[in-house]
Protein backbone atom coordinates (compact mmCIF):
# COMPACT_ATOMS: atom_id res chain seq x y z
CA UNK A 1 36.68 -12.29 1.81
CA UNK A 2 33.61 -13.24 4.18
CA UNK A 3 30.14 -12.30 2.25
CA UNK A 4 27.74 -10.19 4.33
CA UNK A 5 24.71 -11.52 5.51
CA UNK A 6 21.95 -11.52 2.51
CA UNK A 7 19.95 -9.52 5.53
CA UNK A 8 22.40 -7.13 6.54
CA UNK A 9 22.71 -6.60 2.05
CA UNK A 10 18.80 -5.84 2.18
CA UNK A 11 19.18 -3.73 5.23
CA UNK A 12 21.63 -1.53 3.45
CA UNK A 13 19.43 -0.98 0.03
CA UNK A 14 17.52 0.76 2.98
CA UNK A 15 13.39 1.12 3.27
CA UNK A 16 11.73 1.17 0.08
CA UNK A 17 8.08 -0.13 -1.53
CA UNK A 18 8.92 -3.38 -0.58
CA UNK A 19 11.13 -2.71 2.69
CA UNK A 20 9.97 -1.39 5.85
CA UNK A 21 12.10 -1.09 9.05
CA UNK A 22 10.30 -1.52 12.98
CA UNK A 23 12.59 -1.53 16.10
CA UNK A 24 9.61 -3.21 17.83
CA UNK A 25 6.17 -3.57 17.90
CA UNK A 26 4.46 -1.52 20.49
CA UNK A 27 0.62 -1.16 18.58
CA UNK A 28 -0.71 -4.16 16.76
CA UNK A 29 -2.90 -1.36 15.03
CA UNK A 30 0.17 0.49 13.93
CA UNK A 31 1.78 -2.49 12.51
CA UNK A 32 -1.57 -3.76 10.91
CA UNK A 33 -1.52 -0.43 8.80
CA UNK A 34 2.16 -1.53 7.66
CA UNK A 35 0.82 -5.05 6.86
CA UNK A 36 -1.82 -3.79 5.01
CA UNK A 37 -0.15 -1.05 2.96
CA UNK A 38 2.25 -3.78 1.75
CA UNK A 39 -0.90 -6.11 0.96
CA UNK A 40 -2.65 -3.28 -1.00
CA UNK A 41 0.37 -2.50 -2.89
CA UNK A 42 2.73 -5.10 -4.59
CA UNK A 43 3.77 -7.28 -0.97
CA UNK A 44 7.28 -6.46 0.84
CA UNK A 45 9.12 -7.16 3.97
CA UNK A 46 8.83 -5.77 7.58
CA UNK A 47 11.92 -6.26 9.89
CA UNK A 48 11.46 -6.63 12.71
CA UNK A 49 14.45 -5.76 15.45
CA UNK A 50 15.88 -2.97 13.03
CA UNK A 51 15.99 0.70 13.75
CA UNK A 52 15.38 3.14 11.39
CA UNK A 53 18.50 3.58 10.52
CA UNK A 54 19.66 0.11 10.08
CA UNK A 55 21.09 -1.02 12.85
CA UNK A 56 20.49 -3.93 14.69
CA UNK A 57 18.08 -3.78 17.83
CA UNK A 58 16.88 -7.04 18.38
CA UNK A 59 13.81 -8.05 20.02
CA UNK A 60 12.29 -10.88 22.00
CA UNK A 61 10.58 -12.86 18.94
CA UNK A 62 7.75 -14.73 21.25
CA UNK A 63 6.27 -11.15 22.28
CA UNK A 64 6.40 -9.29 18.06
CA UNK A 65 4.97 -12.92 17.12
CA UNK A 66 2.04 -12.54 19.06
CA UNK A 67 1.95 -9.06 18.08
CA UNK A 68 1.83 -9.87 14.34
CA UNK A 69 -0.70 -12.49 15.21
CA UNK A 70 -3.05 -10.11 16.62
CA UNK A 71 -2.50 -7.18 14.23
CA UNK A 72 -3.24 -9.85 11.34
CA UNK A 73 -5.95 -11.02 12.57
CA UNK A 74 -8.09 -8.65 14.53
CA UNK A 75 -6.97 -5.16 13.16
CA UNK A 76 -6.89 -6.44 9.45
CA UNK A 77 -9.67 -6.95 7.45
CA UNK A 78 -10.05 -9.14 5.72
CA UNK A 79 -6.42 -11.17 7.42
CA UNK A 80 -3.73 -10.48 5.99
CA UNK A 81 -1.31 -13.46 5.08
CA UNK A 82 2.25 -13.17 6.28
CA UNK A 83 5.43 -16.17 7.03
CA UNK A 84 8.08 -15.50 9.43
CA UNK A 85 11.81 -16.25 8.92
CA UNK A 86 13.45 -16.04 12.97
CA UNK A 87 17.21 -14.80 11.97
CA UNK A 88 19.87 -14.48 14.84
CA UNK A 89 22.74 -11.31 12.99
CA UNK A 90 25.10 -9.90 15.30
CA UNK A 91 24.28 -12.03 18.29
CA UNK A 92 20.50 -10.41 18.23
CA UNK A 93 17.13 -11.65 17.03
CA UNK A 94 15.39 -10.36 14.35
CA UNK A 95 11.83 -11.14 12.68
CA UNK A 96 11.73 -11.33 8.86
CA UNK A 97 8.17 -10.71 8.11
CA UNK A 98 7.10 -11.26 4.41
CA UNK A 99 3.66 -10.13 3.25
CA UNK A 100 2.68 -11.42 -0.36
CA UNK A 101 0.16 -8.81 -2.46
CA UNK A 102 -3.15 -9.52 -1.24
CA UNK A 103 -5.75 -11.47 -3.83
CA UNK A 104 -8.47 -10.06 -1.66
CA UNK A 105 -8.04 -6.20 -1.85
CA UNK A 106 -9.06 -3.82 -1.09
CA UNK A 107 -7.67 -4.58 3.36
CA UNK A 108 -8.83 -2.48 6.05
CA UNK A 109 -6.89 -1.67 9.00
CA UNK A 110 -8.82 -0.74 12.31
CA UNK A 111 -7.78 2.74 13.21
CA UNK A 112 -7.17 4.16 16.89
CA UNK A 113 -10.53 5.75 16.25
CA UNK A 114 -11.88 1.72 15.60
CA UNK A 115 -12.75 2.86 12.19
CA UNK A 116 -11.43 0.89 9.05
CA UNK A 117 -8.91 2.57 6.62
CA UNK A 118 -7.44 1.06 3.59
CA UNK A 119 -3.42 2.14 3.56
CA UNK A 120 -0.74 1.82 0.62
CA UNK A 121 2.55 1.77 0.21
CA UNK A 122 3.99 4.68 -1.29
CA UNK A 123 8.23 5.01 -1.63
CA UNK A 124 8.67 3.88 1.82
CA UNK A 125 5.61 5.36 3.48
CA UNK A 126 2.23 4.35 4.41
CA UNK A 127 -0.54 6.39 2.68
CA UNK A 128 -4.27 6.79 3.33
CA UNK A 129 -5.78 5.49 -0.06
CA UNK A 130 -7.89 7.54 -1.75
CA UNK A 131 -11.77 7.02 -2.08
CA UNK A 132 -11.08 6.06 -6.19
CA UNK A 133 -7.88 3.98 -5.40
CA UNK A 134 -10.20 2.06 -3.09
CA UNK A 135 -13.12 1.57 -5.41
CA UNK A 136 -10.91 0.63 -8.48
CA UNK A 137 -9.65 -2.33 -5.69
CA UNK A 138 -13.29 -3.51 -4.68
CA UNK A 139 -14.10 -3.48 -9.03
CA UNK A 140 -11.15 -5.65 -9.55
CA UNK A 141 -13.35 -8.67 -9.25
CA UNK A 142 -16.37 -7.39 -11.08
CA UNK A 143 -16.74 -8.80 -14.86
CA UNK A 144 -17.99 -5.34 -16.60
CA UNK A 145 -18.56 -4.44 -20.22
CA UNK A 146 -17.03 -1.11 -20.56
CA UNK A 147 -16.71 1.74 -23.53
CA UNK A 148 -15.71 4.87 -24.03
CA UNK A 149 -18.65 7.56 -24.24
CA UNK A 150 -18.08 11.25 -25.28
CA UNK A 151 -17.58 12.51 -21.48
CA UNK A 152 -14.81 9.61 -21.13
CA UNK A 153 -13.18 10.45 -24.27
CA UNK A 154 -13.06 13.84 -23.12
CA UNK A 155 -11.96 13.35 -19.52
CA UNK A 156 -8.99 10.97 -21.25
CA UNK A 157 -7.98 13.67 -23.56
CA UNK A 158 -7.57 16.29 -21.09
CA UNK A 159 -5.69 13.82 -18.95
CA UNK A 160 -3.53 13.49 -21.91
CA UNK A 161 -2.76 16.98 -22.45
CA UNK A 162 -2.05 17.68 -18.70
CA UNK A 163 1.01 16.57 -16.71
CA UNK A 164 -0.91 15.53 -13.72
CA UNK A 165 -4.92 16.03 -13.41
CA UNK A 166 -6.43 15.60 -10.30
CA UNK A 167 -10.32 14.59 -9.33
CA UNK A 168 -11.06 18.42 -8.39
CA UNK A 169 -9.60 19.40 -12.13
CA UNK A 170 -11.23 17.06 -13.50
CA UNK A 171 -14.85 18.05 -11.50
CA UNK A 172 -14.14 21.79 -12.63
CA UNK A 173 -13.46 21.07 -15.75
CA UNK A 174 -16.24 19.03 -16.74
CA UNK A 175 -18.90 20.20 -14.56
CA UNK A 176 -19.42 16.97 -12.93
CA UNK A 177 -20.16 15.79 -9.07
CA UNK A 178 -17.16 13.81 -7.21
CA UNK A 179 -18.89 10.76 -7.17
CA UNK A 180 -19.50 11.30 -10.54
CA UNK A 181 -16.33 11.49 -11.76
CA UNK A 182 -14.71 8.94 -9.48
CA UNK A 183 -16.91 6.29 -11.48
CA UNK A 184 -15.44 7.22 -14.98
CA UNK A 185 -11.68 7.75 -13.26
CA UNK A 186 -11.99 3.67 -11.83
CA UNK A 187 -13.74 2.64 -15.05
CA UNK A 188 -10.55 4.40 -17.07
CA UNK A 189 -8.41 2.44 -14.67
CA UNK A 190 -9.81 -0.69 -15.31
CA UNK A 191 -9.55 -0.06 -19.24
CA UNK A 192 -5.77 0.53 -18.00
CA UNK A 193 -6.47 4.02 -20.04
CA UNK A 194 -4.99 5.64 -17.11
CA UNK A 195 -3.26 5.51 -14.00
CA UNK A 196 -3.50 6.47 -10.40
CA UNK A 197 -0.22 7.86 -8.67
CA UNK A 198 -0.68 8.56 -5.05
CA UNK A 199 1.04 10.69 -2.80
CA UNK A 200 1.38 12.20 0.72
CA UNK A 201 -0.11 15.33 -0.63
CA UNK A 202 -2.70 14.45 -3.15
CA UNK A 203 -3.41 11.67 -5.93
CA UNK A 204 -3.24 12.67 -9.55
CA UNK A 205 -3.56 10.45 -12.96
CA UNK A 206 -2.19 10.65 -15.94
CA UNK A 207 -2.90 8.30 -19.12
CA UNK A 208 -1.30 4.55 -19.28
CA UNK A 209 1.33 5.75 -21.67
CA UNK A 210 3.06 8.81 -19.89
């Protein structure tokens, strides 16, 4: 019995977190958002030459190189790091592009508009990240003393007792600006008290142990 390809096994799990199909690269700014999602989130693989629904396209590798140069480079901020494996599967080239989880979060990606958005990786989409999700990156760094004050005790508690609470909720409920309450959401975050689950449609938290 002949054993598949490890690639053509990791094609078939299908796109994922860590898994992300491209036929081609047309947009370095389209595949920097990709590059960065993955670098936000916990790393993953872009292949290159693969259609969306797995089958083999090909491509001509000197052309997506420089492609994945440029994206890395000039439409990421700060770079993102990335190594190449060059694989030839069913007579075709394709571009195994791994992308590690960034040390330097939160990364930018320059936008058609030339505006920078931070992008993560959510099932097998890129997201927009939230204004809180990208806040709770930049504090990552930060050495802060933190504690719990009435307000956060009380903003923890009624994330406790709800399913999934959402900044507006949490604004109504308490009487408190956005800003505000984004502050006490990242410093909950960093107390790993809670945690942030984004989605296409909205981001919502709900304590550490749910």
């Amino acid at each position: 019995m002949v054993s598949k390809h490890p690639i053509k096994q990791l094609i078939e799990a299908g796109e994922g977190l860590k898994l992300d199909f491209k036929q081609l690269i047309q947009n370095p700014r389209k595949i920097a958002k990709s590059m960065v999602s993955f670098a936000n989130t916990e790393g993953g693989v872009l292949l290159i030459g693969v259609r969306d629904n797995g089958s083999i396209a090909g491509i001509k590798s000197e052309e997506e190189v420089h492609m994945l140069e440029l994206a890395a480079s000039f439409h990421c901020k700060p770079e993102v790091t990335y190594r190449i494996q060059e694989i030839s599967i069913e007579g075709k080239t394709i571009l195994n592009v791994y992308i590690p989880k960034g040390k330097d979060k939160p990364y930018y990606a320059r936008g058609e508009d030339d505006k920078w958005w931070v992008y993560v990786r959510v099932n097998d989409k890129c997201i927009l990240a939230s204004k809180t999700t990208v806040d709770f990156m930049r504090s990552q760094d930060k050495a802060t003393q933190l504690s719990l004050g009435k307000l956060e005790q009380g903003i923890l508690r009624f994330i406790a007792e709800n399913e999934k609470t959402t900044l507006p909720e949490i604004c109504k409920q308490f009487n408190l600006g956005k800003r505000r309450s984004s502050r006490i959401l990242v410093d909950l975050m960093k107390l790993q008290a809670i945690r942030s689950h984004t989605t296409e449609k909205a981001e919502f938290y709900t304590t550490a142990f749910s």
